[in-house]
N, C-alpha and C. Protein backbone atom coordinates (compact mmCIF):
# COMPACT_ATOMS: atom_id res chain seq x y z
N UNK A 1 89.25 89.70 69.76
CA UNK A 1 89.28 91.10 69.44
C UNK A 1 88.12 91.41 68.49
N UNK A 2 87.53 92.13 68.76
CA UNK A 2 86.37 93.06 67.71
C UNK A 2 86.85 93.31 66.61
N UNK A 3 86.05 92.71 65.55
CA UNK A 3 86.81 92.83 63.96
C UNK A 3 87.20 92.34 63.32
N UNK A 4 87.88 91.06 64.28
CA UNK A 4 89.07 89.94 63.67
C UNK A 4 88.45 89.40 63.24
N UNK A 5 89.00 88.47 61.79
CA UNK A 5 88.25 87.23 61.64
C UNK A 5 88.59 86.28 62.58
N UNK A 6 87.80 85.38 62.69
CA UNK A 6 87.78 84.03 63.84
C UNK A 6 89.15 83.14 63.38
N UNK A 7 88.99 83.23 62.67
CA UNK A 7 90.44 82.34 62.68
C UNK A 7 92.04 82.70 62.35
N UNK A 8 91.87 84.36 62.59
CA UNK A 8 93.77 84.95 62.78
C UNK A 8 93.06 86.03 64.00
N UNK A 9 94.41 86.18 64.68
CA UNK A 9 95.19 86.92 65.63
C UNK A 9 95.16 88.29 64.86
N UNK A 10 94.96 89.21 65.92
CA UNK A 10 95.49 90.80 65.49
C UNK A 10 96.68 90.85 66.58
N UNK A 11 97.80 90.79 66.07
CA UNK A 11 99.03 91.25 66.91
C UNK A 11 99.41 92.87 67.47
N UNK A 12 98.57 93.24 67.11
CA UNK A 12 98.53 95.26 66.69
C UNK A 12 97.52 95.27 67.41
N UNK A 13 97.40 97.15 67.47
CA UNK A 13 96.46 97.65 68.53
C UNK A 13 95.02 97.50 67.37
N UNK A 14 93.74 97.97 68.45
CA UNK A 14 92.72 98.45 67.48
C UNK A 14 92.90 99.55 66.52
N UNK A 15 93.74 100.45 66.89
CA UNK A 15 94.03 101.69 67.01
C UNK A 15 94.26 102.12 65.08
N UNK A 16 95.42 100.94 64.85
CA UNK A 16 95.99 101.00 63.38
C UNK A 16 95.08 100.52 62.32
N UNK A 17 93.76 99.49 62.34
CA UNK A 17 92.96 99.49 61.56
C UNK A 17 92.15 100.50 60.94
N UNK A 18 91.46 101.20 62.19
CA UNK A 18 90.45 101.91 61.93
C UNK A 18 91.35 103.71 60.60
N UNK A 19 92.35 103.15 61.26
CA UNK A 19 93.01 104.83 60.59
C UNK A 19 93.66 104.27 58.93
N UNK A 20 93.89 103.17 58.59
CA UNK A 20 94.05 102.29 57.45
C UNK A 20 93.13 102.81 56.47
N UNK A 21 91.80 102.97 56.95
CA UNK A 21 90.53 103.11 56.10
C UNK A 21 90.80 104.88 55.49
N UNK A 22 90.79 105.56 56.15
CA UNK A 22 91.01 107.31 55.68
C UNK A 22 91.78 107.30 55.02
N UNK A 23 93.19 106.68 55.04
CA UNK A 23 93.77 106.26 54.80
C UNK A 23 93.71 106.00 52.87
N UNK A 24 93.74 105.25 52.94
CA UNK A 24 93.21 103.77 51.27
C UNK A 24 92.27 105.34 50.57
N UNK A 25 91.53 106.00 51.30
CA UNK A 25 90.53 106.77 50.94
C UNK A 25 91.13 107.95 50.41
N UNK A 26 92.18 108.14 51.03
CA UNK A 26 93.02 109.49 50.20
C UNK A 26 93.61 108.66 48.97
N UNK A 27 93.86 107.71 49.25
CA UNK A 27 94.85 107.61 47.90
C UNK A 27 93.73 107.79 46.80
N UNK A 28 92.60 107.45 47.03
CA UNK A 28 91.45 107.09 45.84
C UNK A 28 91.54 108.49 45.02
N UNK A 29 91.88 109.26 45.57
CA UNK A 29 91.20 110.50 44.96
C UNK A 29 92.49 110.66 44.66
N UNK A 30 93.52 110.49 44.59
CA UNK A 30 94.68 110.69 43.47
C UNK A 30 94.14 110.03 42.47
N UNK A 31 94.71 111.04 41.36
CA UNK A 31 94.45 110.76 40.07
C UNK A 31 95.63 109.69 39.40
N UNK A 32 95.74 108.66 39.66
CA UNK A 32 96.39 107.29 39.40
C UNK A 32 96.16 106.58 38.62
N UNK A 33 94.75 105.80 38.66
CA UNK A 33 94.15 105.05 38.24
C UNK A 33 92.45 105.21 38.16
N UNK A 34 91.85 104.50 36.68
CA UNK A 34 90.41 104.51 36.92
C UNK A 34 89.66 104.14 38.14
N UNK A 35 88.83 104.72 38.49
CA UNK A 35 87.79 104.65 39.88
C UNK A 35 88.76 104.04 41.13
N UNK A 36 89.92 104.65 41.34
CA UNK A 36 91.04 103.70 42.35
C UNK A 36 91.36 102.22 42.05
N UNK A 37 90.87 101.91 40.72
CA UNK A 37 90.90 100.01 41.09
C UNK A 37 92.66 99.92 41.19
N UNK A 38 93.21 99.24 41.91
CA UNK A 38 94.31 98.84 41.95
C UNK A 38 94.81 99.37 42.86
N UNK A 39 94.95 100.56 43.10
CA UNK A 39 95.67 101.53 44.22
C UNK A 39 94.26 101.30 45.32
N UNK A 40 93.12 100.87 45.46
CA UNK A 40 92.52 100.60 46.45
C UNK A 40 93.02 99.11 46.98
N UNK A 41 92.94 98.10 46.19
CA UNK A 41 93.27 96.68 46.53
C UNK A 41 94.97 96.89 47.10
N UNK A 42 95.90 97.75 46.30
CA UNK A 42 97.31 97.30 47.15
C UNK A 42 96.80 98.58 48.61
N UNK A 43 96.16 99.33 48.62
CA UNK A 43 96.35 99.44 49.84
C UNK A 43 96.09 99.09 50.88
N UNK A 44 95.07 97.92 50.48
CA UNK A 44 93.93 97.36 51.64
C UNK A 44 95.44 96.19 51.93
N UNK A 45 95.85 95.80 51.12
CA UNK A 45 96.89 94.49 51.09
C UNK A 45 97.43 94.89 52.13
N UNK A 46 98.33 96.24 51.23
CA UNK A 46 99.82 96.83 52.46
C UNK A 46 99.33 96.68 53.88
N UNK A 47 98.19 98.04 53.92
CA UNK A 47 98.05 98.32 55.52
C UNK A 47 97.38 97.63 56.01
N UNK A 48 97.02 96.62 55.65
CA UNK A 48 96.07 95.61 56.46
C UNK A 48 97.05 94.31 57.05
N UNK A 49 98.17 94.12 55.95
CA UNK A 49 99.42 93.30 56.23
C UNK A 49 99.73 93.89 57.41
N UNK A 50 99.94 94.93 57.90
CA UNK A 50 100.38 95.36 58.77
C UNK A 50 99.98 95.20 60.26
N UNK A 51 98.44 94.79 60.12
CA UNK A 51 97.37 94.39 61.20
C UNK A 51 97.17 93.14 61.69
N UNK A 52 98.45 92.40 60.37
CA UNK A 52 98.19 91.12 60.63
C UNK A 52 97.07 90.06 59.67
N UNK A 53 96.15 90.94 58.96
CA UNK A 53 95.71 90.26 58.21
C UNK A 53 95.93 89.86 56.69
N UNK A 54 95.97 88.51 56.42
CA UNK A 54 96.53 87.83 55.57
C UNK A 54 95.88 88.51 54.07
N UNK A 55 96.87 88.95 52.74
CA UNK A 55 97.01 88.97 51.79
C UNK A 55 95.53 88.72 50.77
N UNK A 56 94.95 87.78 50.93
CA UNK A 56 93.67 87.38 50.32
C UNK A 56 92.73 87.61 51.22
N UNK A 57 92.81 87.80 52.56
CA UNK A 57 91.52 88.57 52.85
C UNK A 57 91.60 89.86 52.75
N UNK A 58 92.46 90.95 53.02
CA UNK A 58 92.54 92.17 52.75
C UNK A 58 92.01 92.26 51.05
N UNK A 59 92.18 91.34 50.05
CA UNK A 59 91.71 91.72 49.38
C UNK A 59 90.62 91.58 48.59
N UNK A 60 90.22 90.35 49.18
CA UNK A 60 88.54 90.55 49.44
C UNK A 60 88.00 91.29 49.83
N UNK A 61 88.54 92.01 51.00
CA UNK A 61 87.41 92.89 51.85
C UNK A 61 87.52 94.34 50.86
N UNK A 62 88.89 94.47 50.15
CA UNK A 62 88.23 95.79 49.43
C UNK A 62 87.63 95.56 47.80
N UNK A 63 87.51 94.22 47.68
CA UNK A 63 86.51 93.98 46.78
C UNK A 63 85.23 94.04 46.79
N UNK A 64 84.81 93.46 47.92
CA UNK A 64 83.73 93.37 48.64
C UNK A 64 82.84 95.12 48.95
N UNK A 65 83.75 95.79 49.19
CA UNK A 65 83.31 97.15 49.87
C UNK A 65 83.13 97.92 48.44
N UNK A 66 83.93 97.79 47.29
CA UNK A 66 83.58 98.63 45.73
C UNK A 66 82.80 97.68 45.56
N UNK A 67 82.15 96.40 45.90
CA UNK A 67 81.21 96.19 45.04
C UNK A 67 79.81 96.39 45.88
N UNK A 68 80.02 96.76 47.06
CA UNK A 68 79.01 97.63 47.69
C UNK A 68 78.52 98.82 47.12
N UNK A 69 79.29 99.64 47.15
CA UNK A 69 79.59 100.81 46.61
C UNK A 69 79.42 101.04 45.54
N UNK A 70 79.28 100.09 44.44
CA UNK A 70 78.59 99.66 43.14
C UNK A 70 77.47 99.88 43.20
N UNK A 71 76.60 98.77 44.36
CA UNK A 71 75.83 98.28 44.09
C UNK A 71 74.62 99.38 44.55
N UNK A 72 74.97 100.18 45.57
CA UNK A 72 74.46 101.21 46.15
C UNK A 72 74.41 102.34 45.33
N UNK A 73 75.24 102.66 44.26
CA UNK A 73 75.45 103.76 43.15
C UNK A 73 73.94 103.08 42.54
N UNK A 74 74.36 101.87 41.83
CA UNK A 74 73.61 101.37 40.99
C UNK A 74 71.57 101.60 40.86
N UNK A 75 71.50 100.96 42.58
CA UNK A 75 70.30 101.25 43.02
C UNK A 75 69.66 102.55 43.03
N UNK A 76 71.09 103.55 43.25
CA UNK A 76 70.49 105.03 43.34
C UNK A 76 70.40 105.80 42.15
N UNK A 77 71.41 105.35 40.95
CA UNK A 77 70.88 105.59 39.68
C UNK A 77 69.41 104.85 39.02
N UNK A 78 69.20 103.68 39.40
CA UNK A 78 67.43 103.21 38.58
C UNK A 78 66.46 104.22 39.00
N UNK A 79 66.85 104.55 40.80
CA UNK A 79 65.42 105.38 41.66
C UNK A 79 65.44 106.39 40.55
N UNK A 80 66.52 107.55 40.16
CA UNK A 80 66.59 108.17 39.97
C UNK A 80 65.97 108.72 38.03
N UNK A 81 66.46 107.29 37.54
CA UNK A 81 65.85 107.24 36.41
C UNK A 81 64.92 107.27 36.22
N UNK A 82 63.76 106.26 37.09
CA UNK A 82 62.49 105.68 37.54
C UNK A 82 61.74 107.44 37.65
N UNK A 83 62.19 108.07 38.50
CA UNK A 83 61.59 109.23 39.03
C UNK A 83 61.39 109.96 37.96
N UNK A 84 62.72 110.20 37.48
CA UNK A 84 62.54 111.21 36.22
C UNK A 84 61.57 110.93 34.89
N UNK A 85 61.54 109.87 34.83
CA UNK A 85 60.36 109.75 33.89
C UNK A 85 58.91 109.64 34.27
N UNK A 86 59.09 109.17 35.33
CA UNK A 86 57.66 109.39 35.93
C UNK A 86 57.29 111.16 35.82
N UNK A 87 58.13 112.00 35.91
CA UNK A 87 58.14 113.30 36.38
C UNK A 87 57.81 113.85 34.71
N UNK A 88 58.42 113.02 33.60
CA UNK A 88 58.39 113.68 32.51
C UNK A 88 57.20 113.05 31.97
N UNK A 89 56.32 112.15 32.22
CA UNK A 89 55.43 111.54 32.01
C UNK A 89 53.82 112.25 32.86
N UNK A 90 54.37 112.96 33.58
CA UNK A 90 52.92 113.34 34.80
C UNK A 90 53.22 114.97 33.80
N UNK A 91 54.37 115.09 33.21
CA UNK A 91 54.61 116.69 32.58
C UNK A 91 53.54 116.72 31.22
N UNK A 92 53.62 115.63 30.23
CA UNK A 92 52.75 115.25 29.24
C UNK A 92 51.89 115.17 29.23
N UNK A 93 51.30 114.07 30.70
CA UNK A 93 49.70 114.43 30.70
C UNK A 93 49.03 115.79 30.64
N UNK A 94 49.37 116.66 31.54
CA UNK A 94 49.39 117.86 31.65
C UNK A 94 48.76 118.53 30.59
């Protein structure tokens, strides 16, 4: 099956993964917890238990995806820093 890891079974359709994700994504934006941590990891657990996939990979994979999501913030805050001083620096010469 497309998706699976190589070494478990999806007993479930494709169908219930992909809708898991919108899913995990509403809860984030309840006001629960800081930046979702916690209410993202049990939901990847729950509804991913449900797909068949085991407990410690579900929660890797939504470790894995905030620290994407980190890391992509991260990069887009330096550009952004980077720019602005360049911008306040070309203002001085001036």
């Amino acid at each position: 099956m497309v998706g699976s890891p190589p070494h478990q079974e999806c007993p479930h359709s494709r169908v219930r993964r992909p809708s898991a994700i919108p899913l995990i994504s509403f809860l984030l934006v309840l006001p629960i917890s800081l930046s979702g941590l916690g209410v993202r990891e049990g939901g990847y657990v729950y509804l991913f238990a449900q797909a068949g996939v085991s407990a410690p990979l579900a929660l890797a994979m939504s470790l894995l995806f905030y620290a994407l999501n980190v890391a992509t913030g991260l990069i887009g805050g330096v550009l952004y820093v980077f720019e602005g001083a360049r911008g306040y620096l070309k203002k001085e010469k001036e």
